[in-house]
Structure formats: C-alpha cells, structure tokens
Protein backbone atom coordinates (compact mmCIF):
# COMPACT_ATOMS: atom_id res chain seq x y z
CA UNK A 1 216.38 203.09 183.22
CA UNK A 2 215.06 199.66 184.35
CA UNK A 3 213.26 197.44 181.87
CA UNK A 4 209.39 197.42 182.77
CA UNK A 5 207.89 193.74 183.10
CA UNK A 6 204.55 192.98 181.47
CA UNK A 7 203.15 189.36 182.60
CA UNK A 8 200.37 187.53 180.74
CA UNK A 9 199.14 184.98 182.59
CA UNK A 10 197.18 182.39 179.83
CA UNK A 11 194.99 180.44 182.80
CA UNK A 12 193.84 183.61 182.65
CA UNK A 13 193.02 184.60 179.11
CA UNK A 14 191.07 182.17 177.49
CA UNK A 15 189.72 184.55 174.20
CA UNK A 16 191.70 186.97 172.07
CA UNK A 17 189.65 189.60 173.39
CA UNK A 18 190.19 188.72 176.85
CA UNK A 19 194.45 189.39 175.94
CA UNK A 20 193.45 192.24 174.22
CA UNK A 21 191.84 193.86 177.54
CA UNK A 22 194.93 192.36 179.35
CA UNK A 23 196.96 194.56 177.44
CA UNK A 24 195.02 197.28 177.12
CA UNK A 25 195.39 197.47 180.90
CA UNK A 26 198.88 196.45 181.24
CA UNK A 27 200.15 199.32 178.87
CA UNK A 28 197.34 201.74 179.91
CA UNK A 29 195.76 202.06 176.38
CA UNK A 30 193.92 204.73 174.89
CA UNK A 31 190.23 204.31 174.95
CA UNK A 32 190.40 204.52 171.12
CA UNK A 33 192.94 201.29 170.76
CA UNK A 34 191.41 199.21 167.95
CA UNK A 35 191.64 195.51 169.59
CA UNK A 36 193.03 194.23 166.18
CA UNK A 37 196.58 192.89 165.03
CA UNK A 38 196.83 196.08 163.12
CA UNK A 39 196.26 198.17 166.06
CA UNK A 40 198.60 195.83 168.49
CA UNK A 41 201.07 196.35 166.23
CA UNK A 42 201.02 199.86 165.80
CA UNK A 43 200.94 199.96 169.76
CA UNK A 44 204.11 197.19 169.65
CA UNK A 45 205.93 199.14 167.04
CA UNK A 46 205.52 202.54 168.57
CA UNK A 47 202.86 202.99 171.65
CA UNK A 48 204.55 201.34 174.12
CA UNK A 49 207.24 203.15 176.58
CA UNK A 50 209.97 200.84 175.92
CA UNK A 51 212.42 198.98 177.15
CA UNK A 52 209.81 196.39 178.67
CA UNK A 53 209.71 192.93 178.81
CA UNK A 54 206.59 190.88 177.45
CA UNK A 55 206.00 187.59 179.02
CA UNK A 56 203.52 184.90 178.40
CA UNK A 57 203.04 182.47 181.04
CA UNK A 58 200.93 179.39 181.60
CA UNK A 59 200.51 179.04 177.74
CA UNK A 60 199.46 175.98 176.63
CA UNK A 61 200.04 174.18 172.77
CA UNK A 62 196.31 174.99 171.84
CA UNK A 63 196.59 178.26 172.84
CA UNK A 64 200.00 178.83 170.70
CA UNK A 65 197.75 178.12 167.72
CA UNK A 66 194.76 180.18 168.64
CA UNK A 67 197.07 183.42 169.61
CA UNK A 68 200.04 182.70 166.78
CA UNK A 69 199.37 185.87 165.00
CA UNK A 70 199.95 187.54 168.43
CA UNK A 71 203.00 185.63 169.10
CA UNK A 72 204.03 186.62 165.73
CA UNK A 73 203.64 190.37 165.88
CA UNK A 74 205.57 190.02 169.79
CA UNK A 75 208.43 188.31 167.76
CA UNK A 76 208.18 191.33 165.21
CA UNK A 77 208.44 194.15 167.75
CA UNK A 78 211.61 192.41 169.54
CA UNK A 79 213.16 191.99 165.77
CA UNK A 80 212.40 195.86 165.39
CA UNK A 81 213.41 197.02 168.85
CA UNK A 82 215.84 194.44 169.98
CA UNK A 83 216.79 194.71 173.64
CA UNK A 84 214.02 197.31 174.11
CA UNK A 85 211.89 194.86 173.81
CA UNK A 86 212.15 191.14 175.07
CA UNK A 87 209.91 188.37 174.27
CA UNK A 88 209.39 185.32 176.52
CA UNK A 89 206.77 182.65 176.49
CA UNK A 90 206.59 180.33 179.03
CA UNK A 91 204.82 176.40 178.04
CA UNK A 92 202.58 175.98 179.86
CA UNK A 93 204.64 172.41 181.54
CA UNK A 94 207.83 174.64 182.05
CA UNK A 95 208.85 174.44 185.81
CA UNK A 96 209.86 178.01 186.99
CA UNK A 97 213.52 178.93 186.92
C-alpha cells in the first residue's frame, strides 16, 4: 500500500483554526472533531488511515512558536507509529529538493 501525502501549506494558514479546517479536510473529519490538541491527537493517534505522510511547508520561525503544540503532537504520532507516519516540516527559506 502506498503512503498517502498530506501537504500543509503555512502561506496559507495563518490561525490555528484555519490548520485545524485544513486538516479537517485533508483527513475528511467527522463533523463532530473537536478542533483541540486533545481531539488532534486522538485523530493522530488513531483516526487517521495510516501510513501517510504529514508535511508542513512554507512555515516560517513565528509560526513554529504559534503552532509548537501542533508540531509537538505530529512528532508524538510519528514516535507512536513510526514509518506509518512521517513528519516533515519544511522552513519556510528551504529551497525545494
């Protein structure tokens, strides 16, 4: 089975809320998903079809500080799943590969 790719695009999310609809739409969320770090993680930790790849892109220092608790709980669900689930963020200076 081929590993799903799920891009977040940071010139394009500017709020917390505005990632949280981001991935509400990129993992097709119940309409019931709490929009909370409790509720992304339960969704991280065992909502999501797996293996996928979560990638940040375009994300700038300021916005590492205002979304660190979401970085966080990405780091957490690649130490739980390993493989399954890959975490990349991109700075927002990085040249493409």
């Amino acid at each position: 089975m081929s590993s799903r790719v799920a891009i977040f695009n940071f010139q394009q999310i500017d709020s917390i809320d505005d990632f949280y609809r981001q991935f509400e739409l990129q993992f097709s969320l119940p309409v019931w998903f709490g929009k909370n770090l409790d509720a992304l993680w339960d969704m991280v930790s065992a909502g999501i079809e797996l293996p996928v790849a979560i990638v940040f892109t375009h994300i700038t220092d300021e916005q590492k500080v205002q979304f660190e608790d979401i970085i966080a709980i990405m780091h957490d669900g690649h130490d739980l799943w390993g493989d399954d689930l890959l975490f990349v963020c991109e700075n927002a200076d990085d040249s493409p590969s």
